[in-house]
Structures are given as structure tokens and as C-alpha cells.
N, C-alpha and C. Protein backbone atom coordinates (compact mmCIF):
# COMPACT_ATOMS: atom_id res chain seq x y z
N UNK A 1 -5.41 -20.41 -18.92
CA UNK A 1 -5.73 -19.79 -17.65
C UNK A 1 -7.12 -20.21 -17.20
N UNK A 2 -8.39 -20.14 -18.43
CA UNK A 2 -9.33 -20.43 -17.56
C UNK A 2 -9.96 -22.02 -17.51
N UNK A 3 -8.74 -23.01 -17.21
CA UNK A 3 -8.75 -23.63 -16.76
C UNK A 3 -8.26 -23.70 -15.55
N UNK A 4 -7.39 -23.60 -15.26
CA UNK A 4 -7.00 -23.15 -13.94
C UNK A 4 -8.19 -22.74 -12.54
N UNK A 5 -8.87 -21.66 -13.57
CA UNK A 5 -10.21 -21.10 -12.96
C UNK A 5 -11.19 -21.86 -12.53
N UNK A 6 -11.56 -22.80 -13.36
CA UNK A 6 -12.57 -23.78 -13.51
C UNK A 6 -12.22 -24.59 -12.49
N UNK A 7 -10.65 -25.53 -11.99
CA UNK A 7 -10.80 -26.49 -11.30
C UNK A 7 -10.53 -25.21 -9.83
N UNK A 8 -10.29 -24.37 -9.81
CA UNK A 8 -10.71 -23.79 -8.41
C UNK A 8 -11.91 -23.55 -8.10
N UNK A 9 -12.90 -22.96 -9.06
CA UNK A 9 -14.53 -23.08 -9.02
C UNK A 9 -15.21 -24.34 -8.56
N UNK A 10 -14.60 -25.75 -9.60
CA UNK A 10 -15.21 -26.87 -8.92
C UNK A 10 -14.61 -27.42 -7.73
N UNK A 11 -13.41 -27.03 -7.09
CA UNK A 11 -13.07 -27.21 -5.64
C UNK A 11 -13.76 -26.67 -4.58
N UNK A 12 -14.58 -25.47 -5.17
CA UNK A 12 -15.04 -24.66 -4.43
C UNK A 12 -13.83 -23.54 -3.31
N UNK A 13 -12.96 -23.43 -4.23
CA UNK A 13 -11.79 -22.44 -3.92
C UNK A 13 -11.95 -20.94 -4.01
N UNK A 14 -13.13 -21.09 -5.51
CA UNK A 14 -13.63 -19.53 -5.85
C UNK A 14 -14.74 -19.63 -6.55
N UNK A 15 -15.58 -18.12 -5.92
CA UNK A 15 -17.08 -18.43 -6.65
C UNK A 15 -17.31 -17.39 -7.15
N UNK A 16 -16.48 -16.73 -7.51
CA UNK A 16 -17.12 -15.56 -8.61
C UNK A 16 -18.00 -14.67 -7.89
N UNK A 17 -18.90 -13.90 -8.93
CA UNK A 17 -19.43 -13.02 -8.94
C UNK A 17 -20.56 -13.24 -9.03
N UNK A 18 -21.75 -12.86 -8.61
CA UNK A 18 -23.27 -13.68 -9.26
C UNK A 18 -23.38 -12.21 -10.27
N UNK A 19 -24.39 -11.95 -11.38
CA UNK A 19 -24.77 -11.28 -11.99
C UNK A 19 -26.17 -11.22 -12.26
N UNK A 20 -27.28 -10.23 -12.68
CA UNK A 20 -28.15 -10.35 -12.76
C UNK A 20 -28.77 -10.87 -11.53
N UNK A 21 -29.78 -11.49 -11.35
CA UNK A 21 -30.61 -12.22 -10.03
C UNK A 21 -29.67 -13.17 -9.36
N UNK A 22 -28.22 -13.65 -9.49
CA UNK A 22 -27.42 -14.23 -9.23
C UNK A 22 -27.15 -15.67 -9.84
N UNK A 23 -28.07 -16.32 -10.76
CA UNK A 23 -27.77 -17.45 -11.53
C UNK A 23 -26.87 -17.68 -12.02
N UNK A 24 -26.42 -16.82 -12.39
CA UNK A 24 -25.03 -16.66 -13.72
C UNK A 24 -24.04 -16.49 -12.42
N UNK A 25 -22.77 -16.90 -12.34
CA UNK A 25 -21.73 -16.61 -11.45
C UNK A 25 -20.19 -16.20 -13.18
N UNK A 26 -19.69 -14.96 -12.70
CA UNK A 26 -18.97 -14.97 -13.29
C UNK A 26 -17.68 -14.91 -12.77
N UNK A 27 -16.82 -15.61 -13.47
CA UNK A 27 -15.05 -15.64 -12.39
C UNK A 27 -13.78 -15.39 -13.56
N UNK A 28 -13.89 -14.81 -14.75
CA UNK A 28 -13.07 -14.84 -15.66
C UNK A 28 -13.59 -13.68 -16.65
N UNK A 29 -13.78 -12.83 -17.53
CA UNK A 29 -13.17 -12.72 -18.72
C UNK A 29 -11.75 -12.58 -19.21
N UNK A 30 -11.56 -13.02 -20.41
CA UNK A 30 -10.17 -12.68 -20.85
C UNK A 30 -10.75 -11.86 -22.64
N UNK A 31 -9.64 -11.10 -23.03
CA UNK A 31 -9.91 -10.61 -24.21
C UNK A 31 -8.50 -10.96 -24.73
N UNK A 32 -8.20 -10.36 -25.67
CA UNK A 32 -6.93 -10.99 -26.45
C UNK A 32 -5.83 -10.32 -25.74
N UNK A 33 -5.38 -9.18 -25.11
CA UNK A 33 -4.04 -9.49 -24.26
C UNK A 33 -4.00 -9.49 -22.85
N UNK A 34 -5.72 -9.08 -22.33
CA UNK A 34 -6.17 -8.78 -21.34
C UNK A 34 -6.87 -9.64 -20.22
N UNK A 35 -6.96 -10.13 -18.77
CA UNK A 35 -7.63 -10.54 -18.11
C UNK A 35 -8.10 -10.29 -16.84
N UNK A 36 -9.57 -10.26 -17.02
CA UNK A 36 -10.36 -10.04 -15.68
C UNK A 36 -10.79 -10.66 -14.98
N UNK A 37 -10.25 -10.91 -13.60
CA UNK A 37 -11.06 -11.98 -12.40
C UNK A 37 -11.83 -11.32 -11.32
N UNK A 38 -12.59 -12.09 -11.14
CA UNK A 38 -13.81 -11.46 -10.17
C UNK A 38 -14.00 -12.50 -9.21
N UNK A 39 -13.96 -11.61 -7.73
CA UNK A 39 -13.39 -12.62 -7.13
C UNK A 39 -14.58 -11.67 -5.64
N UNK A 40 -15.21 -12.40 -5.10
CA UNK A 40 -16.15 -12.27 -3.82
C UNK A 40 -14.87 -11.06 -2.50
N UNK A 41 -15.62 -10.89 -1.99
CA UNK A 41 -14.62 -9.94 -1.32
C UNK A 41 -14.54 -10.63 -0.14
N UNK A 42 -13.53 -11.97 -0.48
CA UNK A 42 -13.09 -12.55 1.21
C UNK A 42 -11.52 -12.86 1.06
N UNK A 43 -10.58 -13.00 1.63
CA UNK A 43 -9.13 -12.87 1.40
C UNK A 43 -8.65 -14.61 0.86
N UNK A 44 -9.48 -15.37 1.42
CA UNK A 44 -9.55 -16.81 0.55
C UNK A 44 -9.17 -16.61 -1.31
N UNK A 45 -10.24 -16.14 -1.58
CA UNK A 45 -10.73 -16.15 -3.27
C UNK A 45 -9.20 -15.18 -3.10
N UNK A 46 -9.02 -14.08 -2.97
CA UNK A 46 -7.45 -13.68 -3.47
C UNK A 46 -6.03 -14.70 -3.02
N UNK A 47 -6.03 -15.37 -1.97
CA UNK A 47 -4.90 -16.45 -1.75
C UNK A 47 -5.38 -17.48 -3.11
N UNK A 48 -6.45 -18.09 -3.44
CA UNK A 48 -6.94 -18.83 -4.72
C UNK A 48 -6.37 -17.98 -5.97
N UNK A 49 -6.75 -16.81 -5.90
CA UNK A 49 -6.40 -15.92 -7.12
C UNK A 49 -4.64 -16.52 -7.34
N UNK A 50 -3.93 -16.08 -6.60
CA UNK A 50 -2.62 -15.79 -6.65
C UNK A 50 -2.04 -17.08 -6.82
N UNK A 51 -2.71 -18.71 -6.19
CA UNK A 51 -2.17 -19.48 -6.01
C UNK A 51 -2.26 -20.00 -7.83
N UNK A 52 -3.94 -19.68 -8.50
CA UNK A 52 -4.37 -20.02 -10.22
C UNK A 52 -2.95 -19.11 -10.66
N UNK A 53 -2.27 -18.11 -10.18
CA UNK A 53 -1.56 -17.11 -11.69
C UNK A 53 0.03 -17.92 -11.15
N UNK A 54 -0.02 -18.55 -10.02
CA UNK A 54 1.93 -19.42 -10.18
C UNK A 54 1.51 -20.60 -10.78
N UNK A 55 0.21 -21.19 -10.16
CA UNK A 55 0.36 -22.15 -10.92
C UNK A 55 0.26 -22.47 -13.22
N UNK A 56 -0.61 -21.02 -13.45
CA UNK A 56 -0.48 -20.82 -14.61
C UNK A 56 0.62 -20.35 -15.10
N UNK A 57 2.03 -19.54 -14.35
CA UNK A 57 3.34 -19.78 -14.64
C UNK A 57 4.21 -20.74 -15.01
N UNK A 58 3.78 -22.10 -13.98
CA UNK A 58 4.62 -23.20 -13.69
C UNK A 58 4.06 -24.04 -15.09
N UNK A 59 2.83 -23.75 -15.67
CA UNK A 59 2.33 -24.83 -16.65
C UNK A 59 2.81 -24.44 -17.57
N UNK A 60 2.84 -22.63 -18.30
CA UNK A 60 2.75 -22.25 -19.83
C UNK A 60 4.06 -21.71 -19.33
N UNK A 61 5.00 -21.26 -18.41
CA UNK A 61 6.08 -20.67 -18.71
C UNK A 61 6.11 -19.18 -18.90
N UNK A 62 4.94 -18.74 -18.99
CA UNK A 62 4.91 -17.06 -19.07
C UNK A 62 4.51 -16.51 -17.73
N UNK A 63 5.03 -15.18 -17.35
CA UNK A 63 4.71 -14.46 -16.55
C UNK A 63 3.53 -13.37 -16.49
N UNK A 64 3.44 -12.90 -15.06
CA UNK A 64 2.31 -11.95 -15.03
C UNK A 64 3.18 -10.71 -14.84
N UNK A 65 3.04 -9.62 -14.94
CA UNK A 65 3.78 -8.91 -14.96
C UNK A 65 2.90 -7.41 -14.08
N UNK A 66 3.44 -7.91 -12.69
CA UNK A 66 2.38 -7.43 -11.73
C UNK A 66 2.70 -6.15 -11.62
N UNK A 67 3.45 -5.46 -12.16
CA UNK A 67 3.50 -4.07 -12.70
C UNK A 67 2.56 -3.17 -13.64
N UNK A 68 1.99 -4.15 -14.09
CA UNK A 68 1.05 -3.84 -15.46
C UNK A 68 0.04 -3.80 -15.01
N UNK A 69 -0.18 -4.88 -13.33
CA UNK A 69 -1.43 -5.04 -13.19
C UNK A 69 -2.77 -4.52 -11.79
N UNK A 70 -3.71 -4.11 -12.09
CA UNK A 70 -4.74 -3.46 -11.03
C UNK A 70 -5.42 -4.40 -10.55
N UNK A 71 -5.77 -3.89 -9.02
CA UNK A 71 -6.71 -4.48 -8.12
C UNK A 71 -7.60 -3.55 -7.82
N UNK A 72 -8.64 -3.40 -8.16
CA UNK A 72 -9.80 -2.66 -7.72
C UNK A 72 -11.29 -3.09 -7.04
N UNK A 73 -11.39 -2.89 -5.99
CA UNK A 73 -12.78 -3.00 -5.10
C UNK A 73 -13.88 -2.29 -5.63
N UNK A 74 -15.20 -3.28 -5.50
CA UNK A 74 -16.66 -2.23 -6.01
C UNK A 74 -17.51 -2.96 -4.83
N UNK A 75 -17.91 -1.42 -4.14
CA UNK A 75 -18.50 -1.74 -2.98
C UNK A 75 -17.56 -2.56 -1.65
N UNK A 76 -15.92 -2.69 -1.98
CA UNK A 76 -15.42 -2.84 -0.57
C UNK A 76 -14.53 -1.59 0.01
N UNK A 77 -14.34 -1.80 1.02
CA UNK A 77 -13.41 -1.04 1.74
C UNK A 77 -11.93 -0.75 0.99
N UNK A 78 -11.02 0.13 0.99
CA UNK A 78 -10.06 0.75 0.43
C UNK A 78 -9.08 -0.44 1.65
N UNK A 79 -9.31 -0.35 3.09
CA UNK A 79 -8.22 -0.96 3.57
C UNK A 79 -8.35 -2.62 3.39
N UNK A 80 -9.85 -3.36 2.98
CA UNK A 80 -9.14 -4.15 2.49
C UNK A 80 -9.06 -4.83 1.30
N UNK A 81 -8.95 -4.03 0.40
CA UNK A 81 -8.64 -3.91 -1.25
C UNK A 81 -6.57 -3.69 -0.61
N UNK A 82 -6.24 -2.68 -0.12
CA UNK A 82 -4.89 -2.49 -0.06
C UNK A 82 -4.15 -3.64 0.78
N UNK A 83 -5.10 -4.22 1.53
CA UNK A 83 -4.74 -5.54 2.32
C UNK A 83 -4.28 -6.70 1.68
């Protein structure tokens, strides 16, 4: 998967998160069954989001199982987090 991530980062498809003074950009953790993307609050980086998790279908054959899974906003709007 976070390859996937990486060649949308160097397309400039998605830029993460800055952290700290903003040097650091973060666009991924994963833990062992778990994964977190962080994604700028513009509807681009989520069409990028969605386009990295078919195309990480079409490569490894496993699914996301978008039942399992949350979208949550910090610091955006509720309508367009539900958007």
C-alpha cells in the first residue's frame, strides 16, 4: 500500500499532512492490521485516496472492507467530511 502512496505523493496527487513546523509531511501510517491516511482537506486528495485503495485491490487481490472503515475530519466541516 505505501507504495501506492508514495507514487501519488511524487505525482503530486497527495500531500499529506505537515506536522510539527510543517517539514515532516505525513500521508500513511499502517500498523499490523490497521491503516491511517491523512489526507489535506480538498476533495482531490480523497478522489487520489480512493483511486491508491482500487488500485491496491487490482495489484494484491485483497479488499477494503469499507464497512470496517472511518472517515473523520479535524478542524473541517461535518458537511464536507459527509461529502
Amino acid at each position: 500500500m505505501s507504495e501506492f502512496v508514495k507514487v501519488g505523493k511524487a505525482k503530486g496527487l497527495t500531500s499529506g499532512i505537515g506536522v510539527g513546523n510543517g517539514s515532516l509531511k505525513v500521508t500513511l501510517l499502517q500498523f499490523v492490521d490497521d491503516t491511517l491516511f491523512f489526507l489535506k482537506d480538498s476533495y482531490r486528495d480523497c478522489i487520489t485516496l480512493k483511486l491508491i485503495l482500487r488500485c491496491f485491490k487490482m495489484a494484491s487481490g485483497l479488499k477494503v472492507n469499507f464497512f470496517k472503515s472511518n472517515l473523520a475530519g479535524i478542524h473541517v466541516r461535518d458537511a464536507d467530511v459527509a461529502r
